[in-house]
C-alpha atoms as a PDB file:
ATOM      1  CA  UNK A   1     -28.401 112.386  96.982  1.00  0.00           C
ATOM      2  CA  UNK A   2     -25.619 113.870  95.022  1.00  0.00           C
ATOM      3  CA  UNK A   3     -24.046 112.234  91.625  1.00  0.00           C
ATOM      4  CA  UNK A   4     -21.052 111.100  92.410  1.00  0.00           C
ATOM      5  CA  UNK A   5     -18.501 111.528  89.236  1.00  0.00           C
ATOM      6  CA  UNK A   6     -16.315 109.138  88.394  1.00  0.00           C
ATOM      7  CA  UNK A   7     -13.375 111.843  87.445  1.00  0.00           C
ATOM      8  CA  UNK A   8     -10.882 113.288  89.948  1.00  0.00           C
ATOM      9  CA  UNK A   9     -11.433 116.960  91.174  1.00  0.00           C
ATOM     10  CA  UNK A  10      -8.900 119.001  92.847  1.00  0.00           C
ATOM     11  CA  UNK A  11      -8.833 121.080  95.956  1.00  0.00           C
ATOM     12  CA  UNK A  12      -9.468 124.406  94.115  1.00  0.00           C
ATOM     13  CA  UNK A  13     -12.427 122.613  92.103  1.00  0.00           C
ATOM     14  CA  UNK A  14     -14.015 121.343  95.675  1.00  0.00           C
ATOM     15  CA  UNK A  15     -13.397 124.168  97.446  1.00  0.00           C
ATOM     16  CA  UNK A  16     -15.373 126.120  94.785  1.00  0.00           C
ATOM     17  CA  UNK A  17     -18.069 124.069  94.771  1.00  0.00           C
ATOM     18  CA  UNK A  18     -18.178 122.591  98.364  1.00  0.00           C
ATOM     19  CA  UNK A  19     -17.937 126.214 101.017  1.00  0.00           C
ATOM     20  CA  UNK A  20     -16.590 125.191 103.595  1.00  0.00           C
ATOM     21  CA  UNK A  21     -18.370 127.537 106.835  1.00  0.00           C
ATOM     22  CA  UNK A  22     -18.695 123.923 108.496  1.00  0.00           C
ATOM     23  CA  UNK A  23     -15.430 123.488 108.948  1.00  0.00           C
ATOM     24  CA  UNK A  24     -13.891 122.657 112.860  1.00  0.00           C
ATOM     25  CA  UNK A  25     -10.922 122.835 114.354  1.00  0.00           C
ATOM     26  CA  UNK A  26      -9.523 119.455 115.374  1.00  0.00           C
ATOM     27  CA  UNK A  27      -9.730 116.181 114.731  1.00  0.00           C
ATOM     28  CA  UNK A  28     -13.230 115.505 113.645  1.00  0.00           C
ATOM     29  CA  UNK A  29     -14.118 115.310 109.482  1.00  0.00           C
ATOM     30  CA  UNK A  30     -14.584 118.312 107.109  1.00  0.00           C
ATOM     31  CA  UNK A  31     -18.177 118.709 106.454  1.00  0.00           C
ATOM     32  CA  UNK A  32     -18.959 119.766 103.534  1.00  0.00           C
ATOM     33  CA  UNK A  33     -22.524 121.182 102.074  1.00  0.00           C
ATOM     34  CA  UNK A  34     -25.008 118.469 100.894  1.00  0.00           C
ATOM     35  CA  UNK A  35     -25.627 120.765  97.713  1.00  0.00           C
ATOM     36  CA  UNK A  36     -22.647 122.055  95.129  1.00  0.00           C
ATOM     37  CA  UNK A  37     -22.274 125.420  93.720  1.00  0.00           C
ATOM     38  CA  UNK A  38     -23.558 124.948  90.481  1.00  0.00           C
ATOM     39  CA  UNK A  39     -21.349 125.036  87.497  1.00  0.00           C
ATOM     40  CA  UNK A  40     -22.170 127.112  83.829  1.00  0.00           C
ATOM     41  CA  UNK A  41     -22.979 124.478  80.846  1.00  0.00           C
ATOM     42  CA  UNK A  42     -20.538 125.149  77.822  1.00  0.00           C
ATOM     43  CA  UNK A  43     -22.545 126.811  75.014  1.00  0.00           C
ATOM     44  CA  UNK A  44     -23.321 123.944  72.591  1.00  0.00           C
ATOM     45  CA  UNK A  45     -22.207 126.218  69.779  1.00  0.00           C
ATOM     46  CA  UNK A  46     -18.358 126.147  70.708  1.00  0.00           C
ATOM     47  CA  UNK A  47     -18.493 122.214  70.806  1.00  0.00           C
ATOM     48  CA  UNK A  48     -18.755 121.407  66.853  1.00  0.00           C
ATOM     49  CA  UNK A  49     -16.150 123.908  66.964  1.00  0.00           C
ATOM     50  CA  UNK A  50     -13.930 122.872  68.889  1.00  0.00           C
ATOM     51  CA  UNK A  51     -14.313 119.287  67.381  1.00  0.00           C
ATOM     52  CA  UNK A  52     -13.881 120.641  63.919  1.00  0.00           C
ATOM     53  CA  UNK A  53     -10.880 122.303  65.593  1.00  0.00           C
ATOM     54  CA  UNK A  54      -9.184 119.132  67.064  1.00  0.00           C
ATOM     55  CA  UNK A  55     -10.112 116.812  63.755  1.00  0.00           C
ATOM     56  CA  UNK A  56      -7.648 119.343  62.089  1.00  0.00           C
ATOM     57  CA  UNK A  57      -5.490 119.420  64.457  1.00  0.00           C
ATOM     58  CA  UNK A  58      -5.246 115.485  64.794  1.00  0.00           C
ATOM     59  CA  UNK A  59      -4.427 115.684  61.235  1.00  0.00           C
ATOM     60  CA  UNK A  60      -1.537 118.243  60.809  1.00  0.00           C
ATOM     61  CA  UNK A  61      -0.248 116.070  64.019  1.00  0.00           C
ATOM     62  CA  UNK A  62      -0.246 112.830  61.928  1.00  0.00           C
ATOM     63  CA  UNK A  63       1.363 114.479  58.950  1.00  0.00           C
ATOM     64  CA  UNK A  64       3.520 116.266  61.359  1.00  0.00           C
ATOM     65  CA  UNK A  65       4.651 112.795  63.399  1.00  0.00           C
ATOM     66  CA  UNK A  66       5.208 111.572  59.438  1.00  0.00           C
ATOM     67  CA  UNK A  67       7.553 114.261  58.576  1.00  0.00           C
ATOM     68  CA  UNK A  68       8.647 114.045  62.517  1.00  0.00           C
ATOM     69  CA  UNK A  69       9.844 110.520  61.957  1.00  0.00           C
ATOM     70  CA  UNK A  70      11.085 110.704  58.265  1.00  0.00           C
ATOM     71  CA  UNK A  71      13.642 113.313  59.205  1.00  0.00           C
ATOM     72  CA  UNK A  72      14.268 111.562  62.931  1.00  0.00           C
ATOM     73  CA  UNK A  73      15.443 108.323  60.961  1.00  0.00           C
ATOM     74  CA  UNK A  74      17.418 110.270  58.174  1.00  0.00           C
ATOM     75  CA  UNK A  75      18.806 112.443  61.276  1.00  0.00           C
ATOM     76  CA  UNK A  76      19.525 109.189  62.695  1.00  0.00           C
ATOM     77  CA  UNK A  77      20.908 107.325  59.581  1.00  0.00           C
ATOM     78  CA  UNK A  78      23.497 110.571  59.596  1.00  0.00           C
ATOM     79  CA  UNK A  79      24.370 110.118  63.002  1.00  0.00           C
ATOM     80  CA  UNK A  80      24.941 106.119  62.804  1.00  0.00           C
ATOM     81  CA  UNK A  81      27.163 106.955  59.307  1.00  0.00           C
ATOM     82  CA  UNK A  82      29.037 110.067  61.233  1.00  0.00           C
ATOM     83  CA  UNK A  83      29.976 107.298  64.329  1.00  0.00           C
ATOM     84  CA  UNK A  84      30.700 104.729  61.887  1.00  0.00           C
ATOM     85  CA  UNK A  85      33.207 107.162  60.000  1.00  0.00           C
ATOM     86  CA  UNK A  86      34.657 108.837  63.138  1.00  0.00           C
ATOM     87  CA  UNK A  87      35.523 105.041  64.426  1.00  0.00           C
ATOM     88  CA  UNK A  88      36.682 103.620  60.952  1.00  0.00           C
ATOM     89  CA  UNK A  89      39.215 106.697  61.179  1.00  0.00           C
ATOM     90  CA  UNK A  90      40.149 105.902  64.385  1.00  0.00           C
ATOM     91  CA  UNK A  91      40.843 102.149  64.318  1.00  0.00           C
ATOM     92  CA  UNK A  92      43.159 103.604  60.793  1.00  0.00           C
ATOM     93  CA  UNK A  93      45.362 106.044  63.067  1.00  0.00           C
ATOM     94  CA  UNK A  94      45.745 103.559  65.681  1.00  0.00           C
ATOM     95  CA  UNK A  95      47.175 101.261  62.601  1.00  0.00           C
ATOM     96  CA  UNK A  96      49.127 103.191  61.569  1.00  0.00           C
ATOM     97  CA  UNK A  97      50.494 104.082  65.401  1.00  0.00           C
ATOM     98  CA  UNK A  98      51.085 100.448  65.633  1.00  0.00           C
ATOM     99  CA  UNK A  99      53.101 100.216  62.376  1.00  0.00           C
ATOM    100  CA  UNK A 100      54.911 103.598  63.326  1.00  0.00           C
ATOM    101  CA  UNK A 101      55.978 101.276  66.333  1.00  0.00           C
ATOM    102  CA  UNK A 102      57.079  98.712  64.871  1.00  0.00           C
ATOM    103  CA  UNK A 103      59.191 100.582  62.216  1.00  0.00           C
ATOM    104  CA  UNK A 104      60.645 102.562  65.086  1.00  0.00           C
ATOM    105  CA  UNK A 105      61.464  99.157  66.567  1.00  0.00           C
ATOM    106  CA  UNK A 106      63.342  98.046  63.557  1.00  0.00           C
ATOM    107  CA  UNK A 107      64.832 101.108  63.154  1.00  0.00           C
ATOM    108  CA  UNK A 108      66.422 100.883  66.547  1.00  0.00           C
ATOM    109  CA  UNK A 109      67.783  97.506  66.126  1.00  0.00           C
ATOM    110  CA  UNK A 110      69.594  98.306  62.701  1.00  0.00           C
ATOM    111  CA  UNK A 111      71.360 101.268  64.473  1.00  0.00           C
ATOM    112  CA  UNK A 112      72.119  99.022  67.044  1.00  0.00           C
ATOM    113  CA  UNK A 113      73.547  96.170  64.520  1.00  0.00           C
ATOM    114  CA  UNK A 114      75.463  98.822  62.412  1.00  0.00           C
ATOM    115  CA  UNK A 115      77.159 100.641  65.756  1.00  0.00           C
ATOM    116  CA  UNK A 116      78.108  96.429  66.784  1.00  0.00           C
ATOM    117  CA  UNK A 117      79.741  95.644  63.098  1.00  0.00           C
ATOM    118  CA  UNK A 118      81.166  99.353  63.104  1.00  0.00           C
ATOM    119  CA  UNK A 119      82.698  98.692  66.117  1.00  0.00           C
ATOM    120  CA  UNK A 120      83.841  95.125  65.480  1.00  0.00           C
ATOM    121  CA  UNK A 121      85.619  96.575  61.960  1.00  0.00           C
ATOM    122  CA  UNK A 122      87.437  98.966  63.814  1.00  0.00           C
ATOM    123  CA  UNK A 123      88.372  96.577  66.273  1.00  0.00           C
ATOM    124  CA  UNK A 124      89.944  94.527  63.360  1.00  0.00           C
ATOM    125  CA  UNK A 125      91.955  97.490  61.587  1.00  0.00           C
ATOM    126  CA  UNK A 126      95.774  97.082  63.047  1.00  0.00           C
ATOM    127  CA  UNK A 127      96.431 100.897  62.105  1.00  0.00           C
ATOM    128  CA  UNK A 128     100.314  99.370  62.847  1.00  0.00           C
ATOM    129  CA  UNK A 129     100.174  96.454  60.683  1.00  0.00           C
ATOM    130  CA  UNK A 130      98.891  99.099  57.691  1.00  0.00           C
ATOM    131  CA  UNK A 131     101.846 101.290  58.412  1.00  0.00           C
ATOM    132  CA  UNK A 132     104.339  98.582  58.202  1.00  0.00           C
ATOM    133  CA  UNK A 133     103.038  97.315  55.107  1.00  0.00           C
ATOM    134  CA  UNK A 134     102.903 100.392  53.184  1.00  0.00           C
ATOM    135  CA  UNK A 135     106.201 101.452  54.583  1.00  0.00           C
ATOM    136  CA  UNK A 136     108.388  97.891  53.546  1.00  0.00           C
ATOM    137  CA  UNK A 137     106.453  96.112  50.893  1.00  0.00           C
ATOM    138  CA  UNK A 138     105.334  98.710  49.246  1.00  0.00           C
ATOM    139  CA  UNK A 139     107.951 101.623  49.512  1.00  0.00           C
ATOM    140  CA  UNK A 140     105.767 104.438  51.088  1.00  0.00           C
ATOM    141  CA  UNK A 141     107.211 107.037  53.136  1.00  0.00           C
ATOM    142  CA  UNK A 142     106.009 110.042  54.712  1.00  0.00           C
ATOM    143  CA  UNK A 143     105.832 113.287  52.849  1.00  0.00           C
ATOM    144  CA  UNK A 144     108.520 115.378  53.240  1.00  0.00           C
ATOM    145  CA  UNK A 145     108.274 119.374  53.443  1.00  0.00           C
ATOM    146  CA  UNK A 146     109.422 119.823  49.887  1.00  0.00           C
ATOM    147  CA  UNK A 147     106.975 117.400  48.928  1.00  0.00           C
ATOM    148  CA  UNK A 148     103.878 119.447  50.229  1.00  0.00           C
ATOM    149  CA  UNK A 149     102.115 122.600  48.632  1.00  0.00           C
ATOM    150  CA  UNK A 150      99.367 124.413  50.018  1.00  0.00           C
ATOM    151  CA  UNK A 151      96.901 126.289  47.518  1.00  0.00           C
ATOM    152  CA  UNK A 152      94.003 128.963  48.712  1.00  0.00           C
ATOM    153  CA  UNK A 153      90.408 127.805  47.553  1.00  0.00           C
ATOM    154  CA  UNK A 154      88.147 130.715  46.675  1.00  0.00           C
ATOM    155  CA  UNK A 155      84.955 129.169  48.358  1.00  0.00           C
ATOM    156  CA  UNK A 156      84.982 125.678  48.499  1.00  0.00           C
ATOM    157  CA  UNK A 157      85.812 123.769  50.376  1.00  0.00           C
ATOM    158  CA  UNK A 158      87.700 121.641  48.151  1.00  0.00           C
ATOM    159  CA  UNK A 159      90.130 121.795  45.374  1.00  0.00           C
ATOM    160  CA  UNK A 160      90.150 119.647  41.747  1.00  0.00           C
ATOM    161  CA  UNK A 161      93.056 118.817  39.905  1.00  0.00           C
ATOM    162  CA  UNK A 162      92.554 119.175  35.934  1.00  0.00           C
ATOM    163  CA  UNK A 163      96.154 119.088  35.420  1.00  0.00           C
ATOM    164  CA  UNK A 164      99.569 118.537  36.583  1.00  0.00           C
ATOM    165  CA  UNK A 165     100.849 120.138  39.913  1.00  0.00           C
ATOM    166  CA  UNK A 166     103.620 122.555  38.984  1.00  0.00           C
ATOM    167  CA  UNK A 167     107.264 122.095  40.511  1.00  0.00           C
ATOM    168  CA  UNK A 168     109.037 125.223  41.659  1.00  0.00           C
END
């Protein structure tokens, strides 16, 4: 009787070593020969080989998973101080939004309290009252033409007086 092994063989593998000219149509059982093809040995010589082979290997691998996971944690390290910048800048500008707010806020409401006492002054002025008093306690009266003289400005649009207005 055969050896049965313990490891899994594929299709390919069985149908190399198992022909299959017993094979029927239907619904009865493959059949396979009671005898397998028989398989080369590997050489003995490539086996120290390859072991000497894979002991280096395993050991460029370990240095490899060293230097693997030295720069995976610094990458990481990075990464954790990039996120913890990008957020600390973030939670600033929305700050800074909120103040922008609130200054707009007050803002608003002075304009709003200088327009109300604005308007509540002007209610107050009696332009009438000012007239009157200028006019009889205090002897004002409205400039006559005689009284008025006109003078060109050379490009300004406002004119000093360092000394007397002359009479004509």
């Amino acid at each position: 009787m055969a050896k049965r092994s313990d490891r899994r063989v594929d299709s390919t593998q069985r149908a190399e070593r198992y022909p299959q000219n017993d094979y029927e149509e239907g619904n009865a059982l493959r059949q396979f020969s009671a005898v397998p093809i028989e398989q080369p040995e590997e050489l003995p010589e490539e086996r120290p080989a390859r072991r000497h082979r894979t002991a280096g290997q395993r050991a460029r691998n370990a240095q490899m998973t060293l230097r693997f996971l030295v720069a995976t944690v610094i990458l990481s390290a990075m990464m954790v101080a990039i996120v913890v910048g990008f957020l600390c800048l973030k939670e600033r500008i929305t700050e800074q939004r909120r103040n922008i707010a609130s200054l707009e806020t007050q803002v608003n409401d002075l304009k709003t309290d200088n327009d109300a006492y604005y308007n509540q002054v002007m209610a107050s002025v009696d332009l009438e009252a000012i007239r009157d008093a200028a006019m009889n306690r205090l002897g004002m009266q409205y400039a006559g033409k005689s009284q008025i003289r006109y003078y060109d400005t050379e490009g300004s649009s406002y004119v000093r007086q360092y000394q007397e207005v002359p009479q004509k």
